[in-house]
C-alpha atoms as a PDB file:
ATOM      1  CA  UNK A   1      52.342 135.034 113.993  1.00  0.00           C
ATOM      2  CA  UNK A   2      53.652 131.553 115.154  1.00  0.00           C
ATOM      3  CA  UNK A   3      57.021 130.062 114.019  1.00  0.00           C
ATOM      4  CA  UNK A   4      56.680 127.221 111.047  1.00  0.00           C
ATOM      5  CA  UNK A   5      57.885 124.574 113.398  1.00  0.00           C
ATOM      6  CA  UNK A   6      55.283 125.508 116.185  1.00  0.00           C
ATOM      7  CA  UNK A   7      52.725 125.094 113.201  1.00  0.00           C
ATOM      8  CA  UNK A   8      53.724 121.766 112.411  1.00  0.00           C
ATOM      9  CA  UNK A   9      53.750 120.416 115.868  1.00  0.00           C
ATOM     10  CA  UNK A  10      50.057 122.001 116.019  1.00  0.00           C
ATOM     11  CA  UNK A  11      48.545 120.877 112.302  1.00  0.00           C
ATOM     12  CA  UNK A  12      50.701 117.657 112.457  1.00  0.00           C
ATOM     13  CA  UNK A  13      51.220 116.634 116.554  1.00  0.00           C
ATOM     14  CA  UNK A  14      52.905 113.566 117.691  1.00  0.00           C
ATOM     15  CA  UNK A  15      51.938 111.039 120.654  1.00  0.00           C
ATOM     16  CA  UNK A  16      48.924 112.748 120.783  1.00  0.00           C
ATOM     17  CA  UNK A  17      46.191 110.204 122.477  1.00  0.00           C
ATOM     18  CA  UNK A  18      46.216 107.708 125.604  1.00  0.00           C
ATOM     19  CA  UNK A  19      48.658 104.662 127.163  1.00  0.00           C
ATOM     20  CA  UNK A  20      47.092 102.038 128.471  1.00  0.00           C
ATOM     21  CA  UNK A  21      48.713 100.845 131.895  1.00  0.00           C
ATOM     22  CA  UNK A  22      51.576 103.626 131.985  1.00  0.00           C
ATOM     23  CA  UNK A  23      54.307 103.596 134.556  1.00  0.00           C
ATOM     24  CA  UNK A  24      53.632 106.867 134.617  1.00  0.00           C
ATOM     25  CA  UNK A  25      50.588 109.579 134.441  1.00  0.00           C
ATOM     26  CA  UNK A  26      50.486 112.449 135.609  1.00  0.00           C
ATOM     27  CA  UNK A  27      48.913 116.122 134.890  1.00  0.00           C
ATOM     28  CA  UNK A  28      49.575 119.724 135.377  1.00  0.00           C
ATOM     29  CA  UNK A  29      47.448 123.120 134.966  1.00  0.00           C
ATOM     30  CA  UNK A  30      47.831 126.897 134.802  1.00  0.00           C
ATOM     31  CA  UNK A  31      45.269 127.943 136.964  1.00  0.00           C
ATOM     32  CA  UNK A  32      45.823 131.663 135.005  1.00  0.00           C
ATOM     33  CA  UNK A  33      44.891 130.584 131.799  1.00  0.00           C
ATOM     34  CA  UNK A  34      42.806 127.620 132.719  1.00  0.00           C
ATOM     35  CA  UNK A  35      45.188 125.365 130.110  1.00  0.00           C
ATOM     36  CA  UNK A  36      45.568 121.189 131.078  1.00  0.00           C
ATOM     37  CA  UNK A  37      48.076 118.640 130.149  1.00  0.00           C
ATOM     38  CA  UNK A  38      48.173 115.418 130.774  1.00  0.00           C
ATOM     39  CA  UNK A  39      51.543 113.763 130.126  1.00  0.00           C
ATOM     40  CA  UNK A  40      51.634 109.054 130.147  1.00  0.00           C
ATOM     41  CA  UNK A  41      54.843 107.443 129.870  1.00  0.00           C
ATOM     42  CA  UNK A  42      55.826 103.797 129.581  1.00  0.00           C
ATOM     43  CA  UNK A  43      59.322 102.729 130.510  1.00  0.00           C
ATOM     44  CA  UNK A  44      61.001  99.278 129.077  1.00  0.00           C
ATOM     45  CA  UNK A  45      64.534  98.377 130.604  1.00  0.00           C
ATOM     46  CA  UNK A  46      65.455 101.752 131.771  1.00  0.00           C
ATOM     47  CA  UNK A  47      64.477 103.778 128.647  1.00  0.00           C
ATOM     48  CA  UNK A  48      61.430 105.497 127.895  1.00  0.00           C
ATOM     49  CA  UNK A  49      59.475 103.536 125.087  1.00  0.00           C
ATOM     50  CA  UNK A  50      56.427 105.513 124.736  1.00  0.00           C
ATOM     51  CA  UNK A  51      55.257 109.171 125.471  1.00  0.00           C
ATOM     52  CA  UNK A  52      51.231 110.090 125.099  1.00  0.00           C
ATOM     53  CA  UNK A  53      50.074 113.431 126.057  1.00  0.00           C
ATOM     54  CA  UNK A  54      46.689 115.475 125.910  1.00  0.00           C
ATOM     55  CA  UNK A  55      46.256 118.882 126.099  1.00  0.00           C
ATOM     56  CA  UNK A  56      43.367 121.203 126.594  1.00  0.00           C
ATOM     57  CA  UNK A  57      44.553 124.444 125.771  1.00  0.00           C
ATOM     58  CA  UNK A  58      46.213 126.810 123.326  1.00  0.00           C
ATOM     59  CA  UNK A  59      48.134 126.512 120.420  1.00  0.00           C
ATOM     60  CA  UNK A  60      51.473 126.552 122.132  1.00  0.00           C
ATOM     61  CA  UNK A  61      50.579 123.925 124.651  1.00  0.00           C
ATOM     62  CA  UNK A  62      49.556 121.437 122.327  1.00  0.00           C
ATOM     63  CA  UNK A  63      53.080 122.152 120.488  1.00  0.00           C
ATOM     64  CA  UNK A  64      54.729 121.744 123.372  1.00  0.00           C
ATOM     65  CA  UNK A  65      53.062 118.209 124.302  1.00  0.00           C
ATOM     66  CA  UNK A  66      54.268 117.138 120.938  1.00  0.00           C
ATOM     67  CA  UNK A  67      57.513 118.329 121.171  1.00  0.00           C
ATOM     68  CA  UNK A  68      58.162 116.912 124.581  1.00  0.00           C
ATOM     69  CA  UNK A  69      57.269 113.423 123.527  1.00  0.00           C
ATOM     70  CA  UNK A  70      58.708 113.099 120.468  1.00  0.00           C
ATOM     71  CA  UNK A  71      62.019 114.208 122.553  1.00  0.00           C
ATOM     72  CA  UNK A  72      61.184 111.421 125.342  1.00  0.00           C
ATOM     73  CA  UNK A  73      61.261 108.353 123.147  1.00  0.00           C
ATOM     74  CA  UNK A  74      64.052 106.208 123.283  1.00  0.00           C
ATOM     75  CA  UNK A  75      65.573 108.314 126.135  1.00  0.00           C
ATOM     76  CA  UNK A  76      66.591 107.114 129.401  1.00  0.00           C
ATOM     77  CA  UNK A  77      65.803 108.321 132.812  1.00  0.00           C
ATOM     78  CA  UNK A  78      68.524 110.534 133.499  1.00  0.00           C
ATOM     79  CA  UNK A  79      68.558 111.954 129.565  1.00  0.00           C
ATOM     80  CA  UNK A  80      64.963 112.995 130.100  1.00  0.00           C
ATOM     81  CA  UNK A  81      66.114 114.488 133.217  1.00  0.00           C
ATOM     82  CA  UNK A  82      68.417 116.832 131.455  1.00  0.00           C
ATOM     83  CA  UNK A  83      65.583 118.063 128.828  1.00  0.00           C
ATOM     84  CA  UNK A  84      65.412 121.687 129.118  1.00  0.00           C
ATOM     85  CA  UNK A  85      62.454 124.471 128.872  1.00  0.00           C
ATOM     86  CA  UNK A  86      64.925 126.604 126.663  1.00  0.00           C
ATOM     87  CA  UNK A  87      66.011 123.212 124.486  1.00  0.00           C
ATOM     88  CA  UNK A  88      61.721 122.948 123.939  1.00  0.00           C
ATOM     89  CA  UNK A  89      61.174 126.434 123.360  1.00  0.00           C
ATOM     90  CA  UNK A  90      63.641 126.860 120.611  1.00  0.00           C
ATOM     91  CA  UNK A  91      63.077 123.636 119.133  1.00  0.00           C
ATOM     92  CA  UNK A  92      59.013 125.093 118.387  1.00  0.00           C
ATOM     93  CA  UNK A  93      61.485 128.483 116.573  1.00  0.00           C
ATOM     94  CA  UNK A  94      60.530 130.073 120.152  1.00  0.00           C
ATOM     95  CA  UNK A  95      57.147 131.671 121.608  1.00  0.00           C
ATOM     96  CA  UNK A  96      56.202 134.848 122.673  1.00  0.00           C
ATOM     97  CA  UNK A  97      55.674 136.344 126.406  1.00  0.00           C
ATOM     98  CA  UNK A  98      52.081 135.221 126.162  1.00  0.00           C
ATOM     99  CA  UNK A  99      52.581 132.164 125.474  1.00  0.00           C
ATOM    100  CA  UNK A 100      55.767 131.016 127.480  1.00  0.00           C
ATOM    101  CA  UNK A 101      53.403 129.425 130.041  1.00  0.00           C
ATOM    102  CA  UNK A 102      53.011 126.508 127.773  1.00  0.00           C
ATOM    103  CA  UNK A 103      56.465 125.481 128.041  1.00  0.00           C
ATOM    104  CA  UNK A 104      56.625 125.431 131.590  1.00  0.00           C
ATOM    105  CA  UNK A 105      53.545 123.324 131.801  1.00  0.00           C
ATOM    106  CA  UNK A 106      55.069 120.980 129.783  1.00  0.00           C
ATOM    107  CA  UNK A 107      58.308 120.821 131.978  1.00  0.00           C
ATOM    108  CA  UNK A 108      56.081 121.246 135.079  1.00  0.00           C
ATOM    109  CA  UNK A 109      54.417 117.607 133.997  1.00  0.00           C
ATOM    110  CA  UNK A 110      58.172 116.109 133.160  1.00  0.00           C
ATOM    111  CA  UNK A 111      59.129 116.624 136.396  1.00  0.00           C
ATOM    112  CA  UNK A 112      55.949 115.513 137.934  1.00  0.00           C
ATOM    113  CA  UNK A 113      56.267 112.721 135.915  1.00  0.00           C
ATOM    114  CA  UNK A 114      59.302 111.966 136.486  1.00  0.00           C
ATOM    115  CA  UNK A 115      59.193 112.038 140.139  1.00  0.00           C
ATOM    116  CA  UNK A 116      56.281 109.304 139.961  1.00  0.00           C
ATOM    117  CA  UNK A 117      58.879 107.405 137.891  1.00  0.00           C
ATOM    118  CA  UNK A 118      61.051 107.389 140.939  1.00  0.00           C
ATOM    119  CA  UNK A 119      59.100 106.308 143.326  1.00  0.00           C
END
């Protein structure tokens, strides 16, 4: 039913949990599904050096946190700029229709979090 890599993110996530103090925190929802995440980041000299997320929702979404923030580490601004949807969905061996909308929540709080970054 789900891809192997999309079950390891899920049985196995990563950054999973809380930051203390991030530079940034922000959170998105799909108000058709009802499905939550909450994305933290914590930027050192230009470069992201930690990425937390939460995630109340399905399968996919909690996949998707973890793939997002194990991309996020060590990258700077601009690289985590240029992280794409279609980059996250393949890297989870793609999803299906119904559950695309967990990839653009993730993006959705990337950009959102990203744009607090700026500020």
């Amino acid at each position: 039913m789900y891809p192997p890599e999309l079950l390891d993110h899920l049985q196995h996530p990563r950054n999973a949990g809380t930051i203390e103090s991030p530079d940034a925190s922000v959170q998105a929802e799909n108000p058709a599904c009802g499905d939550v995440m909450k994305l933290m980041l914590r930027v050192n000299n230009g470069e992201i050096s930690d990425a937390k997320y939460q995630v109340r929702g399905c399968v996919a979404a909690i996949a998707c946190g973890s793939v997002l923030t194990e991309a996020l580490v060590g990258k700077s601004i601009p690289e985590a700029a240029g992280i794409q949807r279609k980059w996250l969905v393949e890297t989870l061996g793609g999803l299906s229709h119904e559950s695309m909308h967990a990839s653009h929540l993730a993006m959705d709080c990337l950009k959102l979090a990203l744009k607090q970054l700026a500020k």
